[in-house]
PDB file of N, CA and C in Angstrom:
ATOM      1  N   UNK A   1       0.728  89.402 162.856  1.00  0.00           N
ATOM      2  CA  UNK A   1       0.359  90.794 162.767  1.00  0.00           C
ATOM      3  C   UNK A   1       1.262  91.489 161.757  1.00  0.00           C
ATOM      4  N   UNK A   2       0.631  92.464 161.093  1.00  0.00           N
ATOM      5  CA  UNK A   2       1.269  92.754 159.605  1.00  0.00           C
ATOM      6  C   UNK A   2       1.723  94.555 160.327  1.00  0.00           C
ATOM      7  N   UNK A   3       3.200  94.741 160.264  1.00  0.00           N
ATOM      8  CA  UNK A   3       3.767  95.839 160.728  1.00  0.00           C
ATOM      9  C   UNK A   3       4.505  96.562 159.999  1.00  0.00           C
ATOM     10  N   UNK A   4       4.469  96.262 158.755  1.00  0.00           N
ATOM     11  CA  UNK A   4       4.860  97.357 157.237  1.00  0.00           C
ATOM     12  C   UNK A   4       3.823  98.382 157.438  1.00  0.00           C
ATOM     13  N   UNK A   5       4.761  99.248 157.029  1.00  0.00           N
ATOM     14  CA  UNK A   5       4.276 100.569 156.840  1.00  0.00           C
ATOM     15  C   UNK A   5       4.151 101.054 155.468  1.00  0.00           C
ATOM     16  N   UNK A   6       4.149 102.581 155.123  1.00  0.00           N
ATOM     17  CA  UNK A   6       4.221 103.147 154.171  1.00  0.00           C
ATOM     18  C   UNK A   6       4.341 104.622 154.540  1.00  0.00           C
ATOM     19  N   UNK A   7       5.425 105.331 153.856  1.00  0.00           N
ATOM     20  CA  UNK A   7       5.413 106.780 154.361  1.00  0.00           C
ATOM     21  C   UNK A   7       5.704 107.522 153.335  1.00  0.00           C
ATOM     22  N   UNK A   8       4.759 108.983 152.943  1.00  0.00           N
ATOM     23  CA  UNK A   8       4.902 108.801 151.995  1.00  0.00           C
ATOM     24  C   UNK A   8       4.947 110.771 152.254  1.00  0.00           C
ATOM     25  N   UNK A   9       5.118 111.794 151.536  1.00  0.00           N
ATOM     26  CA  UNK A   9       5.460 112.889 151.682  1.00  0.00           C
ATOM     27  C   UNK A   9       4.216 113.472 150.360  1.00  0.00           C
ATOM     28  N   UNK A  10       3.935 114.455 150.872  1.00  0.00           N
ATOM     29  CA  UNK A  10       2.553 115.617 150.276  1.00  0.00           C
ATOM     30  C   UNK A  10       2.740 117.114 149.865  1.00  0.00           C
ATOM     31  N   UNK A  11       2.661 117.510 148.858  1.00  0.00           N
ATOM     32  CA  UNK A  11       2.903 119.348 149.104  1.00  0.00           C
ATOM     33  C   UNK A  11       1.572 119.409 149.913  1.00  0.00           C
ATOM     34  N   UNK A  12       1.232 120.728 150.457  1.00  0.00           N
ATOM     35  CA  UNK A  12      -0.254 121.402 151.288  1.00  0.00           C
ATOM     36  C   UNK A  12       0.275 122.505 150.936  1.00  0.00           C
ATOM     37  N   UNK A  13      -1.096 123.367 150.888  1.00  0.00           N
ATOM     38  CA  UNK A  13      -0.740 125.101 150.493  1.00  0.00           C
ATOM     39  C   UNK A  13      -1.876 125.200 151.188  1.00  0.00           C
ATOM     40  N   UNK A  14      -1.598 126.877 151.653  1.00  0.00           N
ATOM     41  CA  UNK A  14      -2.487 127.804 152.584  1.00  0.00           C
ATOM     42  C   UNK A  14      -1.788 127.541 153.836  1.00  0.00           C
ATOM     43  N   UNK A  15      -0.896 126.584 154.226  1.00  0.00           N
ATOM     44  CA  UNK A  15      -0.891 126.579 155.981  1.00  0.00           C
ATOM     45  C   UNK A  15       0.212 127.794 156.341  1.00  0.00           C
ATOM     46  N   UNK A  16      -0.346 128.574 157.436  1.00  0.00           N
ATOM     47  CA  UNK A  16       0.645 129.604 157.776  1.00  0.00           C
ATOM     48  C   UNK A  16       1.016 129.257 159.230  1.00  0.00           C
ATOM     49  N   UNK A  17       0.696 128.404 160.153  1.00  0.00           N
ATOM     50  CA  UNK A  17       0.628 128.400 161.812  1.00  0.00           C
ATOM     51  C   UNK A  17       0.458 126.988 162.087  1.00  0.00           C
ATOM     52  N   UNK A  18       0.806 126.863 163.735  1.00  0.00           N
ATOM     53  CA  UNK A  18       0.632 125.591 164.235  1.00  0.00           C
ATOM     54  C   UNK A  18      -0.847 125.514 163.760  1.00  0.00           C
ATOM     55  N   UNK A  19      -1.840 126.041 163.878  1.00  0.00           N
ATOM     56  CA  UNK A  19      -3.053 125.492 164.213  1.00  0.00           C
ATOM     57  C   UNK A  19      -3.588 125.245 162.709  1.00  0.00           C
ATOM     58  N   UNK A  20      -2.942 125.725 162.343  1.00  0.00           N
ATOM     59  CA  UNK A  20      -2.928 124.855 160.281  1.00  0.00           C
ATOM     60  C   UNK A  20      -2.366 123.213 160.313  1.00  0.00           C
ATOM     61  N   UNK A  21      -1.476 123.193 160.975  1.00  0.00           N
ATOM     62  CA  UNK A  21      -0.550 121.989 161.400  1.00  0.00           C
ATOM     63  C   UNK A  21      -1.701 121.125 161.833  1.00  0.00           C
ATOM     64  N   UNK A  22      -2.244 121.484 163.020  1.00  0.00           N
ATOM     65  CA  UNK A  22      -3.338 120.673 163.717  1.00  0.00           C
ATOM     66  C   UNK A  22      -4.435 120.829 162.882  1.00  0.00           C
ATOM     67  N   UNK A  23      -5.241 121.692 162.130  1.00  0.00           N
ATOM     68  CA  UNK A  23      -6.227 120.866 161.527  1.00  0.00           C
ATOM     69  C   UNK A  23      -5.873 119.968 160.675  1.00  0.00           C
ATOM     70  N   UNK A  24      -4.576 119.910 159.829  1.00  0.00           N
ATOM     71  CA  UNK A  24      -4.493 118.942 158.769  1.00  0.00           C
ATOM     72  C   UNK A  24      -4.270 117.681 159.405  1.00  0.00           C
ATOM     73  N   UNK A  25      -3.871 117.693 160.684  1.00  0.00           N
ATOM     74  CA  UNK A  25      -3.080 116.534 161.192  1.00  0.00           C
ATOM     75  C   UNK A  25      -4.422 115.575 161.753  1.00  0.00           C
ATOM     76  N   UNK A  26      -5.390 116.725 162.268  1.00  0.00           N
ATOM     77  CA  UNK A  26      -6.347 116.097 162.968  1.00  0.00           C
ATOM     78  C   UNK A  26      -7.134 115.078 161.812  1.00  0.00           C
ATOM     79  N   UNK A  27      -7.816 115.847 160.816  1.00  0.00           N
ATOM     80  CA  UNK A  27      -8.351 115.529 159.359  1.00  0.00           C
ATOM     81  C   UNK A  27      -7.450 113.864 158.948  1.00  0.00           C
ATOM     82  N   UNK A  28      -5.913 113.995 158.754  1.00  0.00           N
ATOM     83  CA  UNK A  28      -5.443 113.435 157.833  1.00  0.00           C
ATOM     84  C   UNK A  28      -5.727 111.751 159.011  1.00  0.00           C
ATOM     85  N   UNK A  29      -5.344 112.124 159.975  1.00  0.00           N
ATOM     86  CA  UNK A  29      -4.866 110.883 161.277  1.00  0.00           C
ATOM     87  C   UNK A  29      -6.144 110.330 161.292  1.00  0.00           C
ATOM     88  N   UNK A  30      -7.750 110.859 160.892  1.00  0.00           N
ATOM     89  CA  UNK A  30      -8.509 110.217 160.927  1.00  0.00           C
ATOM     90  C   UNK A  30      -9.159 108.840 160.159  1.00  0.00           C
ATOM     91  N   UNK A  31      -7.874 109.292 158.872  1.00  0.00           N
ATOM     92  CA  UNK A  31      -8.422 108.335 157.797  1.00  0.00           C
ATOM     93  C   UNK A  31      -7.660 106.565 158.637  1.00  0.00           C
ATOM     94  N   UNK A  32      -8.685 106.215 157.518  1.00  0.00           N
ATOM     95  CA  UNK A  32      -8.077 104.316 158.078  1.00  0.00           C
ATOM     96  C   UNK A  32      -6.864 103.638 157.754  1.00  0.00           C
ATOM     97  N   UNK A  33      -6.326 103.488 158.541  1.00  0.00           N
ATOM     98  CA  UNK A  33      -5.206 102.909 158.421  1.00  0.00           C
ATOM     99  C   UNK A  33      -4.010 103.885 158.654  1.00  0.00           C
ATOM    100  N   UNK A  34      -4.265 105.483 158.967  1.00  0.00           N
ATOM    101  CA  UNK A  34      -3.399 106.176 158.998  1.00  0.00           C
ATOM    102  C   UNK A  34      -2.668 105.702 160.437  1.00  0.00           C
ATOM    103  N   UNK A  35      -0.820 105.649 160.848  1.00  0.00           N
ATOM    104  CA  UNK A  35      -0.557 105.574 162.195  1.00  0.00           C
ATOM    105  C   UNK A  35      -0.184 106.692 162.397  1.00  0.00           C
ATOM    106  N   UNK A  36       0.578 108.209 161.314  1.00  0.00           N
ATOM    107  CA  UNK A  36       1.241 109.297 161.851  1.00  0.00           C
ATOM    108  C   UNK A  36       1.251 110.054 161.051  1.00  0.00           C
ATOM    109  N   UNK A  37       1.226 111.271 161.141  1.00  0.00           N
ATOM    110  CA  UNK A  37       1.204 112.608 160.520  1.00  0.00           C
ATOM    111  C   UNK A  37       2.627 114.046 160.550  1.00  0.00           C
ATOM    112  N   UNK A  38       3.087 113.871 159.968  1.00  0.00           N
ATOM    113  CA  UNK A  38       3.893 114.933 160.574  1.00  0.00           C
ATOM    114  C   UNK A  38       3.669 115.942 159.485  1.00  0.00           C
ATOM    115  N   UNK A  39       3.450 117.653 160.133  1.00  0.00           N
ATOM    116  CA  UNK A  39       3.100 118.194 158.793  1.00  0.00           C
ATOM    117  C   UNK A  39       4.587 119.362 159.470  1.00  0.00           C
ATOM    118  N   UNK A  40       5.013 120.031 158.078  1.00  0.00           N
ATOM    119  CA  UNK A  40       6.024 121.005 158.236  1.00  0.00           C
ATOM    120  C   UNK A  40       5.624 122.444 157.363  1.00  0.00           C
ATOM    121  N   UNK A  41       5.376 123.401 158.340  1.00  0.00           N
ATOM    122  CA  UNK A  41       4.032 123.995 158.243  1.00  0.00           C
ATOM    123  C   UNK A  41       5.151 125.033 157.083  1.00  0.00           C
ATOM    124  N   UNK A  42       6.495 125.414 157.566  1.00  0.00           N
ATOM    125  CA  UNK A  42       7.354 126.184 156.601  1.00  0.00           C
ATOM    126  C   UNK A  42       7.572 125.752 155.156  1.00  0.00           C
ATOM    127  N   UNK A  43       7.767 124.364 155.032  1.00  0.00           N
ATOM    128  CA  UNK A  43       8.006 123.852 153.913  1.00  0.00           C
ATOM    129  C   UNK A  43       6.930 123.573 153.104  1.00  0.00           C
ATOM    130  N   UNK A  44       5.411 123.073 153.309  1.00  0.00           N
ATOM    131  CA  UNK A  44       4.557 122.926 153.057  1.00  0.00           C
ATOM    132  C   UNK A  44       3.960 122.276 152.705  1.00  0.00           C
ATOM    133  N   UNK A  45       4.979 121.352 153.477  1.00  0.00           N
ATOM    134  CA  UNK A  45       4.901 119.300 153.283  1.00  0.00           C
ATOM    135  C   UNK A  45       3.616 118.651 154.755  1.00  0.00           C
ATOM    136  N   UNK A  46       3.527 117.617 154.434  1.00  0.00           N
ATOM    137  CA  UNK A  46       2.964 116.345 155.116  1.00  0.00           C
ATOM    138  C   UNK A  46       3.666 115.616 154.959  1.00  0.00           C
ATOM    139  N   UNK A  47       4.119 114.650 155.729  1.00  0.00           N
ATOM    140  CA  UNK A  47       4.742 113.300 155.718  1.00  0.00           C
ATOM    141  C   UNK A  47       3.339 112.124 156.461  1.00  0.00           C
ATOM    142  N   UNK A  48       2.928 111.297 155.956  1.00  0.00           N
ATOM    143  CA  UNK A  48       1.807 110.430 156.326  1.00  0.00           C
ATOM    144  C   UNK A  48       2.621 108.968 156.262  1.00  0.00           C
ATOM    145  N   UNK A  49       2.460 108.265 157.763  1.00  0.00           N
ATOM    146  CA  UNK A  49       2.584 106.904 157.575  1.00  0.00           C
ATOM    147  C   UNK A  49       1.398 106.201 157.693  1.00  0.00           C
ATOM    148  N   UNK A  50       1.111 105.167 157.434  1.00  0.00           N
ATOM    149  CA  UNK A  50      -0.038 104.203 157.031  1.00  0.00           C
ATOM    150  C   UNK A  50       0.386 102.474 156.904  1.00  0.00           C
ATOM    151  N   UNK A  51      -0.728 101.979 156.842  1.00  0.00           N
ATOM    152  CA  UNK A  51      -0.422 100.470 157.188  1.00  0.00           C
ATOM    153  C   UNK A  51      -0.364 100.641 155.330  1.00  0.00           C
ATOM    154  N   UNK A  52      -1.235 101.545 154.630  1.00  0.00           N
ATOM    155  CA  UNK A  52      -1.060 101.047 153.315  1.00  0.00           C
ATOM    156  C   UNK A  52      -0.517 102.507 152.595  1.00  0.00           C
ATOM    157  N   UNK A  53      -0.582 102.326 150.859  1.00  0.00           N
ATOM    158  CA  UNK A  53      -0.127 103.731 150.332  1.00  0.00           C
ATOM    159  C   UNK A  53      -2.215 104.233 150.723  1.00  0.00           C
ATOM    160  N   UNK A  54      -2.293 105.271 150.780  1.00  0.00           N
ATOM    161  CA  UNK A  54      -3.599 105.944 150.960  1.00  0.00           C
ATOM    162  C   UNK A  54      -3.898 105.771 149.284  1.00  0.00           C
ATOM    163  N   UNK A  55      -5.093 106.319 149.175  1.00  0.00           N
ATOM    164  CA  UNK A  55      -5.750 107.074 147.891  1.00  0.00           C
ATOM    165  C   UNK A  55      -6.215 108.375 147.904  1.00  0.00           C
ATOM    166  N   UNK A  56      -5.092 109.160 146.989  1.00  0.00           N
ATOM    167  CA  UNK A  56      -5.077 110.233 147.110  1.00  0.00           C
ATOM    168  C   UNK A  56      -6.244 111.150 147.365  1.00  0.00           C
ATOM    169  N   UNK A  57      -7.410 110.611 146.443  1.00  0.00           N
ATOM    170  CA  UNK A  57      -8.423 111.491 146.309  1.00  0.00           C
ATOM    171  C   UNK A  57      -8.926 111.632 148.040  1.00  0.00           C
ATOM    172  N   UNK A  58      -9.017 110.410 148.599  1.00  0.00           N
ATOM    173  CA  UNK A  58      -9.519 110.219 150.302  1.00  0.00           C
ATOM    174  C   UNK A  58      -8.497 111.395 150.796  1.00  0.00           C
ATOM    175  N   UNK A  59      -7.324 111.314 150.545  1.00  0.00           N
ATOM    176  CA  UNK A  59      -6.485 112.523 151.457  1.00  0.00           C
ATOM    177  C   UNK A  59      -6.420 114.082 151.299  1.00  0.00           C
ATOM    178  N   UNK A  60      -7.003 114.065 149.763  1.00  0.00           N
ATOM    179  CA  UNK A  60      -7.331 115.122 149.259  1.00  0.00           C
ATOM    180  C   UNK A  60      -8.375 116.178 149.663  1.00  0.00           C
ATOM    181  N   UNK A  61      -9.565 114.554 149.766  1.00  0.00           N
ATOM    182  CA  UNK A  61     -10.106 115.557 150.962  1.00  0.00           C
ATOM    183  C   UNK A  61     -10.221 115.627 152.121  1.00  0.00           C
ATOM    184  N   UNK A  62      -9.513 114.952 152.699  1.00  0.00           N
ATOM    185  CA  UNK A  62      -9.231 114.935 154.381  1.00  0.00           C
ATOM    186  C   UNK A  62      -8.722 116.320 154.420  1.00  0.00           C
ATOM    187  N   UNK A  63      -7.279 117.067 153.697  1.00  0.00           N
ATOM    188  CA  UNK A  63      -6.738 118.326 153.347  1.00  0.00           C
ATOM    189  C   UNK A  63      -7.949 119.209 152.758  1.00  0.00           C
ATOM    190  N   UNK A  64      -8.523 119.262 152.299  1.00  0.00           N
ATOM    191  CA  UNK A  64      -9.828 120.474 151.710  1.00  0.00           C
ATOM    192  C   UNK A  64     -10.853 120.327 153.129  1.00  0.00           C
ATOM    193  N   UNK A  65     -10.640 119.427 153.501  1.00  0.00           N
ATOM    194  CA  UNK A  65     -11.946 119.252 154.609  1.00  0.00           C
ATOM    195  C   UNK A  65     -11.268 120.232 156.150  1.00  0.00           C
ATOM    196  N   UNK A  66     -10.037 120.205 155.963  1.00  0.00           N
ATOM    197  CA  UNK A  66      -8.898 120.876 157.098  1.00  0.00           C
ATOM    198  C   UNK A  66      -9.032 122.170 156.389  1.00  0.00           C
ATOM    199  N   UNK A  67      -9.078 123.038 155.340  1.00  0.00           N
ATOM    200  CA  UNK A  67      -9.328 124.059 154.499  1.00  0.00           C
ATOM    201  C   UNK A  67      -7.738 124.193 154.112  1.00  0.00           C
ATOM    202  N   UNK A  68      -7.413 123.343 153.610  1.00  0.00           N
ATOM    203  CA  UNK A  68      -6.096 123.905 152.343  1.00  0.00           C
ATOM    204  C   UNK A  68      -6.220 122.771 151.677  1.00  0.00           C
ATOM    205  N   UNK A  69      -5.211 122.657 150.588  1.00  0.00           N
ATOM    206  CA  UNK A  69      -5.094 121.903 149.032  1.00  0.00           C
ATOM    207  C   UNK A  69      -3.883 121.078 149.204  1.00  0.00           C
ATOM    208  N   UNK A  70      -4.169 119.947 148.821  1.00  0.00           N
ATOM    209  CA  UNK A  70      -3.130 119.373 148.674  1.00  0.00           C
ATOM    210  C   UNK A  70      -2.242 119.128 147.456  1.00  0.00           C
ATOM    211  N   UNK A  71      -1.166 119.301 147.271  1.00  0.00           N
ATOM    212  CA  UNK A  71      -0.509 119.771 145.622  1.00  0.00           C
ATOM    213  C   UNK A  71      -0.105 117.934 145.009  1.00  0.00           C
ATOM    214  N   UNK A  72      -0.024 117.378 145.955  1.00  0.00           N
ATOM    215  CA  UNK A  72       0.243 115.920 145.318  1.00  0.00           C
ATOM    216  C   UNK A  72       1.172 115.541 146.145  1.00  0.00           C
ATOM    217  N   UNK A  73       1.895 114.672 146.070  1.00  0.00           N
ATOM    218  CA  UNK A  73       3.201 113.526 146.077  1.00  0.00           C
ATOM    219  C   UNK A  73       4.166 114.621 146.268  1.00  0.00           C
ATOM    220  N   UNK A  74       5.652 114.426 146.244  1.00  0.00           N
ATOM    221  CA  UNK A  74       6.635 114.803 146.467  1.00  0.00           C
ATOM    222  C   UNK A  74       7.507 114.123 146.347  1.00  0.00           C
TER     223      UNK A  74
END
């Protein structure tokens, strides 16, 4: 069983509240292969772990599909 990870950090803009937190988290945790989400709603980061690196464009819109933008990498 293959137990590497990948964790990798995101700008997001628009989130002002927990419940910004939870839609992105809900959105992002759905994609495949995602195991964890941590979003930091002040700073305006995501941190995403995954069995692999994602593709951005898929997370991009997992984040537009939650209604904010994702600024890239970090």
């Amino acid at each position: 069983m293959n137990t590497s990870t990948v964790t990798a950090t995101y700008g997001v803009t628009g989130m002002n509240c927990g419940h910004c937190s939870q839609a992105v988290t809900t959105e992002v945790s759905a994609l495949p292969g995602v195991r964890e989400v941590e979003v930091d709603v002040a700073a305006g980061a995501m941190t995403v772990t995954s069995e692999q690196l994602l593709d951005e464009a898929l997370l991009r819109d997992a984040v537009t599909e939650a209604g904010f933008e994702l600024t890239g990498a970090v």
